[in-house]
Protein backbone atom coordinates (compact mmCIF):
# COMPACT_ATOMS: atom_id res chain seq x y z
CA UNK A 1 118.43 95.93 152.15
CA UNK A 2 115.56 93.24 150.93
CA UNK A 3 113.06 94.57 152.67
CA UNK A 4 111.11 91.78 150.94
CA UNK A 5 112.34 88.81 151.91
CA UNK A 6 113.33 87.06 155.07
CA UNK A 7 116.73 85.62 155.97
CA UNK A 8 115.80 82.57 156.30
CA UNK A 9 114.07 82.15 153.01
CA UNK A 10 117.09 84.15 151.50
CA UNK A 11 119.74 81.45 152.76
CA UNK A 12 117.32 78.20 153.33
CA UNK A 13 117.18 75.85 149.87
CA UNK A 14 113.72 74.68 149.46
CA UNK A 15 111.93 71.57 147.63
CA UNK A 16 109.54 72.10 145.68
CA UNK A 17 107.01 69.99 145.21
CA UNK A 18 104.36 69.76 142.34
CA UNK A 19 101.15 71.22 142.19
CA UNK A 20 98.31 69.39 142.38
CA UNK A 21 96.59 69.07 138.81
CA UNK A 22 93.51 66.47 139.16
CA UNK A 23 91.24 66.24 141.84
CA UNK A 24 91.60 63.26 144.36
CA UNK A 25 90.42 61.81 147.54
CA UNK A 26 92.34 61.41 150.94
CA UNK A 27 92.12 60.06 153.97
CA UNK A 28 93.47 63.63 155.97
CA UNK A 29 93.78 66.82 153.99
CA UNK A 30 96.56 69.56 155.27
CA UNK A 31 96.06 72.80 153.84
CA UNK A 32 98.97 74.86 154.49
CA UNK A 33 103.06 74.41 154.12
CA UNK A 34 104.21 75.87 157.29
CA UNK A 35 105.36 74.46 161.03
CA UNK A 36 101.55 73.26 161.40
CA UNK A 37 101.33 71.97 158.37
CA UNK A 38 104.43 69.82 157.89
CA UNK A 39 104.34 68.80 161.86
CA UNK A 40 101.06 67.31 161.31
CA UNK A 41 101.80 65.47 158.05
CA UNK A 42 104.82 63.90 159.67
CA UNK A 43 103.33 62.63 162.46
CA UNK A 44 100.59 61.46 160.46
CA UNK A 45 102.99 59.48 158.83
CA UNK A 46 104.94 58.16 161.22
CA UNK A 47 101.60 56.86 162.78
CA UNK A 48 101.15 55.21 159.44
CA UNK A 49 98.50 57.54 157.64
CA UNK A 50 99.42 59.04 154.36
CA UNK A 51 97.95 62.52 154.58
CA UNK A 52 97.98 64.98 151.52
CA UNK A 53 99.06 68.33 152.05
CA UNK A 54 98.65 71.32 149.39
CA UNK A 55 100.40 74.65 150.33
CA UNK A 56 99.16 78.16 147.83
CA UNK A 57 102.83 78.77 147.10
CA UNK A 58 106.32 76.82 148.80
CA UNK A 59 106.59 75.28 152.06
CA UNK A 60 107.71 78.11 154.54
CA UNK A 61 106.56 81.12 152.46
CA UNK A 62 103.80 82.79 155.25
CA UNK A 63 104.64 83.54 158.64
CA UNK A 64 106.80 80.30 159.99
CA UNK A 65 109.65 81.20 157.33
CA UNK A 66 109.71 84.88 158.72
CA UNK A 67 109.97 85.06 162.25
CA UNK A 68 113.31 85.03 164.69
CA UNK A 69 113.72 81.62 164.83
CA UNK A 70 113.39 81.27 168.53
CA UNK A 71 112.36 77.97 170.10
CA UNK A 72 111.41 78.43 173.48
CA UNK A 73 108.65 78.01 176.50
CA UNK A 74 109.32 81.48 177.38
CA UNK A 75 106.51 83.51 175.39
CA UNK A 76 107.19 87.05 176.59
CA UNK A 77 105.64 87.20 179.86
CA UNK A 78 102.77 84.55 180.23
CA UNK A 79 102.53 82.03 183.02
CA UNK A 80 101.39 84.55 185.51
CA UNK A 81 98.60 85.51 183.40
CA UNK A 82 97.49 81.98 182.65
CA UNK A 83 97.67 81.65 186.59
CA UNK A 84 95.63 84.23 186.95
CA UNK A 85 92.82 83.21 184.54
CA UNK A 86 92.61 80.09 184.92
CA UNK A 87 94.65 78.96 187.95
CA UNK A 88 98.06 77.41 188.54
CA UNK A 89 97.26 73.95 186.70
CA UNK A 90 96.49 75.74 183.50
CA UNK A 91 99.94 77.61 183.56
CA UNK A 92 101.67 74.20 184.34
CA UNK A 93 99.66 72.05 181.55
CA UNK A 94 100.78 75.59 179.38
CA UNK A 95 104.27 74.81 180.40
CA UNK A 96 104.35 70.96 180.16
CA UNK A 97 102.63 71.37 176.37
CA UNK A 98 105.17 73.75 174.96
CA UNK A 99 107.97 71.62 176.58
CA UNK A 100 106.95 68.43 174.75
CA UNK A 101 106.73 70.59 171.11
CA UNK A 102 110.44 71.33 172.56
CA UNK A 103 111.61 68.24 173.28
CA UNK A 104 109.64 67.33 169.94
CA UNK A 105 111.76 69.41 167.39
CA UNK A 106 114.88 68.77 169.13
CA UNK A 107 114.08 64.62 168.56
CA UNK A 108 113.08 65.09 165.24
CA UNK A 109 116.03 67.18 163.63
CA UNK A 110 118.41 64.08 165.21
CA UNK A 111 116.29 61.59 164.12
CA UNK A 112 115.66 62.87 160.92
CA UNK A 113 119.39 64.37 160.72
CA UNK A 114 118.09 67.98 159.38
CA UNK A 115 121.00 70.63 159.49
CA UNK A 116 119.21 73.39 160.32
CA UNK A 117 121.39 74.93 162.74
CA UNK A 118 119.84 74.25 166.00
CA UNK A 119 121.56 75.24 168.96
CA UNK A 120 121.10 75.16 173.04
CA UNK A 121 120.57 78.72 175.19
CA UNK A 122 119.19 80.51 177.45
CA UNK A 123 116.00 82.60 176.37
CA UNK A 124 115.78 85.79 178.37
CA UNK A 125 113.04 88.84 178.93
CA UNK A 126 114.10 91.60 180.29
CA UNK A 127 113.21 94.77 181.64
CA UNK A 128 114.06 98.25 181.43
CA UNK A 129 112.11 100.14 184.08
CA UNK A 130 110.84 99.37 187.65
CA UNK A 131 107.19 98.60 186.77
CA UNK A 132 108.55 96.56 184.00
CA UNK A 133 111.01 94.64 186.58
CA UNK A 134 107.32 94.12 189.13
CA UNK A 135 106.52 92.00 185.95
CA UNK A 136 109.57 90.26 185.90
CA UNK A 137 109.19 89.67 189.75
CA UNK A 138 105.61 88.34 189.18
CA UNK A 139 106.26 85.95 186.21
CA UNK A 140 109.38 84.32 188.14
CA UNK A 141 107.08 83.77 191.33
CA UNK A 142 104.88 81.97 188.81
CA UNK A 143 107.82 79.90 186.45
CA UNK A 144 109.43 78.22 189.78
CA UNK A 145 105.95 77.42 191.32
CA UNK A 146 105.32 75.21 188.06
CA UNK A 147 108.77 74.07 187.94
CA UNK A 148 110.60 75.81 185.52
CA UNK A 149 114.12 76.37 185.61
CA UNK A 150 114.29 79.90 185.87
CA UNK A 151 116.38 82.55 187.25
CA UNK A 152 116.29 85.82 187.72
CA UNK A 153 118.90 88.93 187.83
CA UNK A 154 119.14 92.42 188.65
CA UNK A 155 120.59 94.99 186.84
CA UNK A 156 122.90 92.79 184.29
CA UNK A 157 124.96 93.87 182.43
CA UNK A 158 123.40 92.91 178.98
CA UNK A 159 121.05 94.21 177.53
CA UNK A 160 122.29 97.98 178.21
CA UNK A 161 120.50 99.47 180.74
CA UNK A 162 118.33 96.36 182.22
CA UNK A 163 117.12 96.71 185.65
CA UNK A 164 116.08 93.23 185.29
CA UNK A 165 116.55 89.93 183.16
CA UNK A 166 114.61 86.79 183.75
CA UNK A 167 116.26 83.53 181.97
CA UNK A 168 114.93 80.19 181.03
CA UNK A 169 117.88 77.69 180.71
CA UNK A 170 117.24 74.50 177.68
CA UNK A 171 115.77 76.73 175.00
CA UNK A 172 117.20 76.40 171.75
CA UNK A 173 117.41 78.41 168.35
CA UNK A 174 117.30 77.31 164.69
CA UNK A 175 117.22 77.85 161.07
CA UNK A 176 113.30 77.68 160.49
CA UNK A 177 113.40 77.17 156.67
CA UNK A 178 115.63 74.45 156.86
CA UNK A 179 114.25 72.48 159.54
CA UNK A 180 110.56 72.66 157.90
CA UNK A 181 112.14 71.52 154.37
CA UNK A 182 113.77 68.47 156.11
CA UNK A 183 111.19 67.79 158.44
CA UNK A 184 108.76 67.90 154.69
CA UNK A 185 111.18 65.55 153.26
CA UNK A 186 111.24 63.43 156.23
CA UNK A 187 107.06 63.49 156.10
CA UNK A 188 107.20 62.62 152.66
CA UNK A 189 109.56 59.63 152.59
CA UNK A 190 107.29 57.84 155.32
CA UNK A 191 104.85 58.52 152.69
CA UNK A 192 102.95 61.54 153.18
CA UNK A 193 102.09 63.42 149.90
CA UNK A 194 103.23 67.10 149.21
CA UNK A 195 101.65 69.97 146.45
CA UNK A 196 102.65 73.30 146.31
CA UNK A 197 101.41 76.18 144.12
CA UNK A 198 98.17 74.62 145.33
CA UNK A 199 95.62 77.55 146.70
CA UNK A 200 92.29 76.03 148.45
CA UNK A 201 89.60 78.71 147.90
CA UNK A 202 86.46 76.84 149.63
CA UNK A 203 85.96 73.89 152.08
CA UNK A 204 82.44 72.04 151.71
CA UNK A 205 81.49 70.63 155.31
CA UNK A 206 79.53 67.39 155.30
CA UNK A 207 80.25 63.71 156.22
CA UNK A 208 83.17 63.93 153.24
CA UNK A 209 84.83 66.89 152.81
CA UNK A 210 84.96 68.89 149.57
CA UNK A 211 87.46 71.16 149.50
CA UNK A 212 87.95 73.66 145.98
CA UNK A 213 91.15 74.72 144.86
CA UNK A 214 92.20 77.67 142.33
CA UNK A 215 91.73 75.75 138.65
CA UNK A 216 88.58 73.69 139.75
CA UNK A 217 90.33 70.77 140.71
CA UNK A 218 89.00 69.41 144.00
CA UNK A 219 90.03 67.30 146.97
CA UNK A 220 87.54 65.10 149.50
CA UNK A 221 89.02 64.23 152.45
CA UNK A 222 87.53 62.73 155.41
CA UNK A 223 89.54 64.81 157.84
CA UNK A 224 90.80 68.60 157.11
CA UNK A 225 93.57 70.03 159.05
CA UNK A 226 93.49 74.28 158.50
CA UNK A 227 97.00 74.83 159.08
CA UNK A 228 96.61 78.17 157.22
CA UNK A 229 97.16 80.65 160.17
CA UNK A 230 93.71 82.31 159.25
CA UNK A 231 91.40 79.45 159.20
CA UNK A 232 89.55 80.05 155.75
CA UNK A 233 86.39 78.05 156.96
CA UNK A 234 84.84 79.43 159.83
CA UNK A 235 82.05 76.95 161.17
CA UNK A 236 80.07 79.17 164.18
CA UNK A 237 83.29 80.47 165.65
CA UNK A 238 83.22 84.14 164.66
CA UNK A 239 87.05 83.54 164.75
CA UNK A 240 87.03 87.38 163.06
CA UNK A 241 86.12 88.66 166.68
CA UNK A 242 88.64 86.39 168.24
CA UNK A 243 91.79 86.78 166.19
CA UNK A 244 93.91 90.42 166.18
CA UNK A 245 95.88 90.68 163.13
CA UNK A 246 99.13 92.19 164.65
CA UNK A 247 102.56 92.38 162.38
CA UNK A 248 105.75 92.61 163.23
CA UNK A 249 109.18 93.93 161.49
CA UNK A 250 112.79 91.84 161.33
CA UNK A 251 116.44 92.75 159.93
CA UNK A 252 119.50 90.56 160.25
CA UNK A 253 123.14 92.40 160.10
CA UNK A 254 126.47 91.57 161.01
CA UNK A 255 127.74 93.60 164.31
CA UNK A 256 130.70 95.20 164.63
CA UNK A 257 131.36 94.24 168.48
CA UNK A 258 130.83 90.75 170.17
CA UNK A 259 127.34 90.29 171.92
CA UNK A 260 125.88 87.37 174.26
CA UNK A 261 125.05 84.35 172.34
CA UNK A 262 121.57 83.88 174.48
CA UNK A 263 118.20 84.92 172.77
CA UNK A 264 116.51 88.03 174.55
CA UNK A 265 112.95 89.85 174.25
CA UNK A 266 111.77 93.27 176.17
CA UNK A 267 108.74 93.50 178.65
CA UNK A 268 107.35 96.58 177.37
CA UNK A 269 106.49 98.18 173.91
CA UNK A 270 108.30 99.00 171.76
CA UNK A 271 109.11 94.94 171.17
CA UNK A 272 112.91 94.21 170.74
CA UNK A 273 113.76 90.81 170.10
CA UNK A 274 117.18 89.58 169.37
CA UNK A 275 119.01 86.43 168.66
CA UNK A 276 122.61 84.89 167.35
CA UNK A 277 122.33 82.98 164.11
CA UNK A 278 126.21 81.02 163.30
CA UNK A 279 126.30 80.72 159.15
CA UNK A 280 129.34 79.39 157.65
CA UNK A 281 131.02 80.49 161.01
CA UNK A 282 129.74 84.42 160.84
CA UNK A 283 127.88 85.48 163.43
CA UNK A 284 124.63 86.74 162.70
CA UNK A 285 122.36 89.52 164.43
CA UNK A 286 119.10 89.01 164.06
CA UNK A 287 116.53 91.10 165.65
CA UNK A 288 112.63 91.93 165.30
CA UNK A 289 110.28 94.06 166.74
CA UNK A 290 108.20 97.23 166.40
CA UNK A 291 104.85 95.08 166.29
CA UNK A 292 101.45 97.18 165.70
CA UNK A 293 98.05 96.11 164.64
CA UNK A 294 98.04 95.58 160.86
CA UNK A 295 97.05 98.13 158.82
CA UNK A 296 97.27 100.62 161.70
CA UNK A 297 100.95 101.68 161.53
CA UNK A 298 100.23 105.09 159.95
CA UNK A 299 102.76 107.63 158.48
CA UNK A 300 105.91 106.14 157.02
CA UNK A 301 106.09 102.65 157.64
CA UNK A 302 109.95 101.61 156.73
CA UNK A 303 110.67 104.02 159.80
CA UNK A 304 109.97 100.45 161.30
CA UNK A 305 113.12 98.73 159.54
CA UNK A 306 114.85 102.15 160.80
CA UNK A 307 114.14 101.56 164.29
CA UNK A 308 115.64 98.29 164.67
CA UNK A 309 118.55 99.08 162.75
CA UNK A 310 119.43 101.84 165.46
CA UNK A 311 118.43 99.03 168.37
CA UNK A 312 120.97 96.79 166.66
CA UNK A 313 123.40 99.06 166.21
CA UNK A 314 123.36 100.61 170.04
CA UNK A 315 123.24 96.52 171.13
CA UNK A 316 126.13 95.53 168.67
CA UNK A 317 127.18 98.00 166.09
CA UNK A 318 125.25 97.34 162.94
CA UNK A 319 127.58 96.82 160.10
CA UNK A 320 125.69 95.79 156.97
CA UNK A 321 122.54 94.78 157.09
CA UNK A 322 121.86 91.45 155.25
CA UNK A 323 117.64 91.38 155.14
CA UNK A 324 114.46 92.84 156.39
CA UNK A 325 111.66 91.15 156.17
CA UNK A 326 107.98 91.10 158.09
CA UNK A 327 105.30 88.85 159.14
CA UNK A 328 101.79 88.78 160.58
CA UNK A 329 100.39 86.85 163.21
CA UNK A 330 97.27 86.78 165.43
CA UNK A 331 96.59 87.66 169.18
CA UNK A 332 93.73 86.13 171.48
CA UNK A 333 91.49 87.40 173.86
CA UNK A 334 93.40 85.79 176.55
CA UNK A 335 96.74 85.21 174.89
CA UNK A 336 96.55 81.63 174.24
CA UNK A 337 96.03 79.96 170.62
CA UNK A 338 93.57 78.18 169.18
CA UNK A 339 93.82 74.57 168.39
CA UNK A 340 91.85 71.59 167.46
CA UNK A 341 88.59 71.04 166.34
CA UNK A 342 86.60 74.00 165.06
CA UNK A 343 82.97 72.63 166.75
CA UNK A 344 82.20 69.34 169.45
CA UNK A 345 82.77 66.31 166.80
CA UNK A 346 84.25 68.28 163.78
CA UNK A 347 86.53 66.64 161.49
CA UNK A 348 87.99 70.11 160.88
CA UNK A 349 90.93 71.40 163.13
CA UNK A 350 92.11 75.10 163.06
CA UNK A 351 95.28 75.98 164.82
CA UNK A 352 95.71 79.91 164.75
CA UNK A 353 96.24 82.79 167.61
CA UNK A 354 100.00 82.10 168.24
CA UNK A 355 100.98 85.24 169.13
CA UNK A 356 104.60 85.94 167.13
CA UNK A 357 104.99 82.47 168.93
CA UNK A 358 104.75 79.83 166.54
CA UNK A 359 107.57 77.93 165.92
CA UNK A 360 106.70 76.04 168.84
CA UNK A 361 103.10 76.45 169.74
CA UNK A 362 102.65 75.02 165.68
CA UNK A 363 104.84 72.43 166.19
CA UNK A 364 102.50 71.15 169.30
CA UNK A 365 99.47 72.28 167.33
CA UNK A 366 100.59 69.50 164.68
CA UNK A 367 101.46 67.11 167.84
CA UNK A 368 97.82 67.68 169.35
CA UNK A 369 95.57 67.70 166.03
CA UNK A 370 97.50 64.04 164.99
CA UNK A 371 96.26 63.01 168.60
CA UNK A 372 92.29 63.98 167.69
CA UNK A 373 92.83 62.48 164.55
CA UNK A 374 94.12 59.39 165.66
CA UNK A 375 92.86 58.66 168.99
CA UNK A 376 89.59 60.93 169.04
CA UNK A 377 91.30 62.94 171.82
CA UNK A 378 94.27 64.75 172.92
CA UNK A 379 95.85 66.02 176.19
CA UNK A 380 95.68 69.89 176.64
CA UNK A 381 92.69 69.56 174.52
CA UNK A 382 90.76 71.83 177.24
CA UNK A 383 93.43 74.64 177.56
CA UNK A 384 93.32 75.28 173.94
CA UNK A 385 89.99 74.59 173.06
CA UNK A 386 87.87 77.29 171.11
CA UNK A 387 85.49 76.44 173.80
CA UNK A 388 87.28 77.61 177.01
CA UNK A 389 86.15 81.04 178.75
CA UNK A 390 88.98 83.73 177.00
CA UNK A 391 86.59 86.08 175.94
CA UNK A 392 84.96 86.00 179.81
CA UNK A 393 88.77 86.37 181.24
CA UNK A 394 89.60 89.20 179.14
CA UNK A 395 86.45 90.88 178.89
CA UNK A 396 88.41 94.07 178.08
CA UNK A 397 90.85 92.99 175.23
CA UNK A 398 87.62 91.27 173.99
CA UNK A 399 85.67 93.53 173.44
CA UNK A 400 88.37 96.55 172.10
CA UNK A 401 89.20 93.49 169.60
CA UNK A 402 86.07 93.27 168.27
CA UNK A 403 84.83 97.21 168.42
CA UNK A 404 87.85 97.84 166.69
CA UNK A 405 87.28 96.47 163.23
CA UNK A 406 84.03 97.86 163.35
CA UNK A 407 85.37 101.45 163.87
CA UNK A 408 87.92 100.79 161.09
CA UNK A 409 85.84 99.78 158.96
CA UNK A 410 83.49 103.29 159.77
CA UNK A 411 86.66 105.58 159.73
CA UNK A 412 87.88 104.14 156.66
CA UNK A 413 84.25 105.03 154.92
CA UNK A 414 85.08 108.63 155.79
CA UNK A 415 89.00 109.29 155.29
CA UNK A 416 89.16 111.38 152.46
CA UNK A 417 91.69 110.86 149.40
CA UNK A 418 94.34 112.92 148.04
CA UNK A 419 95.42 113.96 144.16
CA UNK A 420 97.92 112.41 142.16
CA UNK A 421 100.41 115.40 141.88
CA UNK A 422 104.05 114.25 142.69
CA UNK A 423 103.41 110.51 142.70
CA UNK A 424 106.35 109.19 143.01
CA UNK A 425 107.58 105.27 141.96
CA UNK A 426 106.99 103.25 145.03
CA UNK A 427 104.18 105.06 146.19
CA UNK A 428 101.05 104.15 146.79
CA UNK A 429 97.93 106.83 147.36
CA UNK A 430 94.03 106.29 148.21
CA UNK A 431 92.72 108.69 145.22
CA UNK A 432 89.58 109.04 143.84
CA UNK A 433 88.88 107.29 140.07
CA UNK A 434 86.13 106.89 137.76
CA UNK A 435 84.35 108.92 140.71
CA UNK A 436 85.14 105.97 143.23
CA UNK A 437 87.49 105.53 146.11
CA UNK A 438 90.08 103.67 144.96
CA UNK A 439 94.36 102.81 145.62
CA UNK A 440 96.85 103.95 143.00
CA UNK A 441 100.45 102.51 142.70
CA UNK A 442 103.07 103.81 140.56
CA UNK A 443 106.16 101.00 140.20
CA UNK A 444 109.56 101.79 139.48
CA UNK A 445 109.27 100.87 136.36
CA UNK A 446 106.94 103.98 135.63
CA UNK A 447 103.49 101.24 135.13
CA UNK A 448 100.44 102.35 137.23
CA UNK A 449 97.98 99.97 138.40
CA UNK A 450 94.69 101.03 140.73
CA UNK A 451 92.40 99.18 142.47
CA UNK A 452 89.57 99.06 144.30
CA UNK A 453 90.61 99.04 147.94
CA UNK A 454 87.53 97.94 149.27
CA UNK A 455 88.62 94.77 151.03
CA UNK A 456 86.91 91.71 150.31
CA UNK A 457 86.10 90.22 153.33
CA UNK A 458 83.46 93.13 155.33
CA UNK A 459 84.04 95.91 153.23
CA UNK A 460 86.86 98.04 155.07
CA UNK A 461 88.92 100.43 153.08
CA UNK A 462 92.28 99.64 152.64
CA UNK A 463 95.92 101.65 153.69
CA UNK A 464 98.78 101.52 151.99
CA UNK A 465 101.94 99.60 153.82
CA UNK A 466 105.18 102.29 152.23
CA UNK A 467 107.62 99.62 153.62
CA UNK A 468 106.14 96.49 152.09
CA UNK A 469 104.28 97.90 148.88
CA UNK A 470 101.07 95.92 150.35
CA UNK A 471 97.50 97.55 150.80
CA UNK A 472 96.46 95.98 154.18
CA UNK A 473 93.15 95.51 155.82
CA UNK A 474 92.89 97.66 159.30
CA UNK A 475 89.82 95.58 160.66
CA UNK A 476 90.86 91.84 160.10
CA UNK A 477 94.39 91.88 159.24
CA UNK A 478 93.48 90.65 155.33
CA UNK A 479 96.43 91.82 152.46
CA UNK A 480 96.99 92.65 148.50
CA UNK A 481 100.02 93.24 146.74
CA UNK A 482 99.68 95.90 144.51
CA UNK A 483 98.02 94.36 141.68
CA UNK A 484 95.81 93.39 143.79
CA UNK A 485 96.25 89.62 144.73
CA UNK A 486 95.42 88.70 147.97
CA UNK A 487 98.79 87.40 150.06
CA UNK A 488 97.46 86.53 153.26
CA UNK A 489 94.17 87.11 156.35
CA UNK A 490 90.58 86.17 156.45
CA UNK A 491 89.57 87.55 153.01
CA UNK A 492 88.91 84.71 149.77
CA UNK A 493 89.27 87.01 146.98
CA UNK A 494 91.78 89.08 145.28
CA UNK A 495 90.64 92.67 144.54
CA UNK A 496 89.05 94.36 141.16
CA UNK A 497 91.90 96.30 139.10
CA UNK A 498 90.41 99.27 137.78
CA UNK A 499 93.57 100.44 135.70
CA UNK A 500 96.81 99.05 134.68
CA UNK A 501 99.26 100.82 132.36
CA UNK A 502 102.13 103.38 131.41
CA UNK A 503 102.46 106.70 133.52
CA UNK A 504 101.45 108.84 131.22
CA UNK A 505 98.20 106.64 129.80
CA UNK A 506 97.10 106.87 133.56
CA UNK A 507 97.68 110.68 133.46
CA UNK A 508 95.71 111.23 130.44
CA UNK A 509 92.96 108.99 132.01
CA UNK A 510 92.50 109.83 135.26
């Protein structure tokens, strides 16, 4: 198993564009190559604005190439919690938004003829014990008041051992790398302009934009769209006490026995997603899950790939197992994202706190951020405003979100570190070096590089992720490969290598 990369990237063909090697000016800059990114630029487009967007590596690389490839309304359970909070309006206008971004990709992939495998179900959550089925009970209460076309079912007989299964009919799935590469090409033959291998490392704010990029080459752009997951300029937000790093683990296989062709997701924790993808006429398992706060998941961390293997093979008899994969996304105070501007006038607009729900809520976060471009304004503008009362609603969440990275970053201070004796290749230990806390790796290849694991965004010590050969940040969700190089989270910088050589030099230095 690839435990590396998704599969989506491993069976999606990608363009890739050049990078950007002089600086220029433009009317919008998008930083970042996934669903926000290219959404926006093609509806910039099509509105007849030319926008440039740069992306650090290719199009689809961070999380929107690595999820399950789900595109539906139903976002675990929500609308009863949005009903709650902030009344039954806000869970209809919730609703009614992530309808349109529906309706949206499902217009675009005709229009724009992108074969990216998209095809009609039903998206169910279900539930596996009584208090679990209460929620059920509660959420489809909520989905019929605001007109969705829900229903609900006791004790079905799939998944195994359901006491409950609510369905939304009209959801649909897809092939997430290929519908971003043709919705780029589509974006870029109305004439928006594409760079990858492009990295922005500082935005300037002022009446133009200045934005830096890796090689000194710089862009000014009178608007800035932060499609970057993480936004990398902050303004007065404190978006590090308002955004949960959480990751989550996928594998695809082919089954051994036949399974329901509709997309279903659990109530309770563990997660357990799963979904049908057709290639060449095979049928496809795909299914994702065991979600924990990044850099938390302690002990051995591939036991995650382990657990949804056995899941997939008790739902369909696992096979052979094609590609495991992982990807990192952000929670919210009161589980809704993030998007538009980042303060009252801005010419900056973050999207970011999807909540493993992307696909769709970034598809409407490019829909939304074209309308405050264009037109100044945008409907929903209220319900996902940075402005509106989340932290006030969910007090509790809140406030663990934000005493947690400051705990983290206390603990990590104190952990102790362990000796290099039976280092193995693939292994990466917290060790002590040149009288310093530091992070040793040893490849398969028998090279050694350390670090220091001190992460560069507030300090916190970093863990070592076994099942993705990453050092990840437990506070604020940053993360290194193992030379170091930052991959993805709030940080700017990559961190200091200490050491890089043979085995045996290491030995003889350490």
């Amino acid at each position: 198993m690839n435990s590396t990369i998704s599969y989506w990237n491993l069976t999606g063909n990608k363009t890739h564009y050049p990078r950007l090697d002089k600086s220029i000016s433009a009317d919008v800059l998008i930083i970042g190559g996934g669903i926000v990114g290219v959404t926006c630029a093609y509806c910039l487009a099509e509105k007849g604005i030319m926008p440039v967007l740069i992306e650090a590596g290719a199009l689809a690389d961070g999380t929107s190439g690595n999820t399950t490839g789900k595109l539906t309304v139903q976002h675990d359970v929500i609308y009863y919690k949005i009903a709650e909070k902030y009344g039954l309006k806000a869970a209809q206008d919730y609703f009614s938004s992530q309808a349109g971004a529906l309706d949206f990709v499902k217009n675009a992939a005709e229009k724009e003829k992108i074969e990216c495998q998209l095809t009609s179900n039903n998206a169910c959550i279900f539930a596996v014990n009584n208090e679990e089925l209460d929620t059920l009970e509660r959420e489809y209460k909520t989905a019929k008041k605001i007109g969705i076309d829900a229903q609900l079912r006791i004790n079905p007989d799939f998944p195994p051992g359901s006491k409950g299964l609510l369905s939304y009919s009209g959801q649909y799935v897809f092939h997430p790398v290929r519908y971003i590469d043709g919705l780029a090409k589509a974006a870029a033959d109305k004439g928006a302009v594409i760079y990858c291998d492009t990295k922005a490392v500082k935005l300037e704010d002022g009446e133009l934009k200045k934005i830096r990029c890796e090689g000194g080459i710089t862009v000014t752009a009178k608007h800035v769209v932060m499609a970057t997951q993480y936004p990398f300029y902050d303004g007065a937000n404190l978006f590090f006490t308002r955004l949960y790093p959480k990751r989550a683990y996928g594998i695809a296989v082919r089954a051994k026995r036949e399974w329901p062709e509709d997309s279903y997701i659990n109530v309770g924790d563990p997660a357990r997603s799963i979904r049908t993808h057709i290639e060449k006429g095979e049928r496809i398992l795909i299914t994702v899950g065991e979600s924990h706060d990044t850099g938390r998941g302690y002990g051995d961390m591939a036991k995650h790939f382990d657990n949804l293997l056995k899941f997939a093979d008790q739902t369909a008899g696992a096979a052979d197992v094609i590609a495991g994969w992982s990807a990192q996304d952000y929670d919210t105070p009161d589980e809704l994202p993030y998007i538009g501007r980042i303060s009252d006038n801005s010419n900056i607009y973050a999207a970011t706190g999807f909540r493993k729900w992307g696909l769709l809520s970034g598809t409407l976060s490019g829909m939304l951020i074209t309308d405050l471009i264009i037109n100044g304004n945008c409907r929903y503008e209220g319900l996902y405003s940075r402005t509106r009362s989340d932290i006030t609603s969910s007090f509790k969440k809140a406030f663990v979100g934000t005493v947690n990275p400051v705990i983290e970053l206390v603990k990590s201070k104190l952990e102790g570190t362990r000796g290099i004796e039976g280092l193995q290749p693939g292994e990466g230990r917290v060790i002590r070096f040149g009288g310093e806390k530091a992070g040793v790796y040893r490849d398969d290849n028998d090279n050694v590089t350390v670090i220091d694991i001190t992460c560069t965004h507030m300090g916190t010590e970093l863990n070592f992720n076994s099942a993705e050969k990453t050092w990840d940040c437990p506070a604020h969700g940053g993360r290194y490969n193992t030379d170091g190089k930052l991959l993805e989270g709030p940080p700017k910088d990559s961190l200091k290598v200490l050491f890089k050589g043979t085995y045996k030099d290491f030995l003889d230095k350490y």
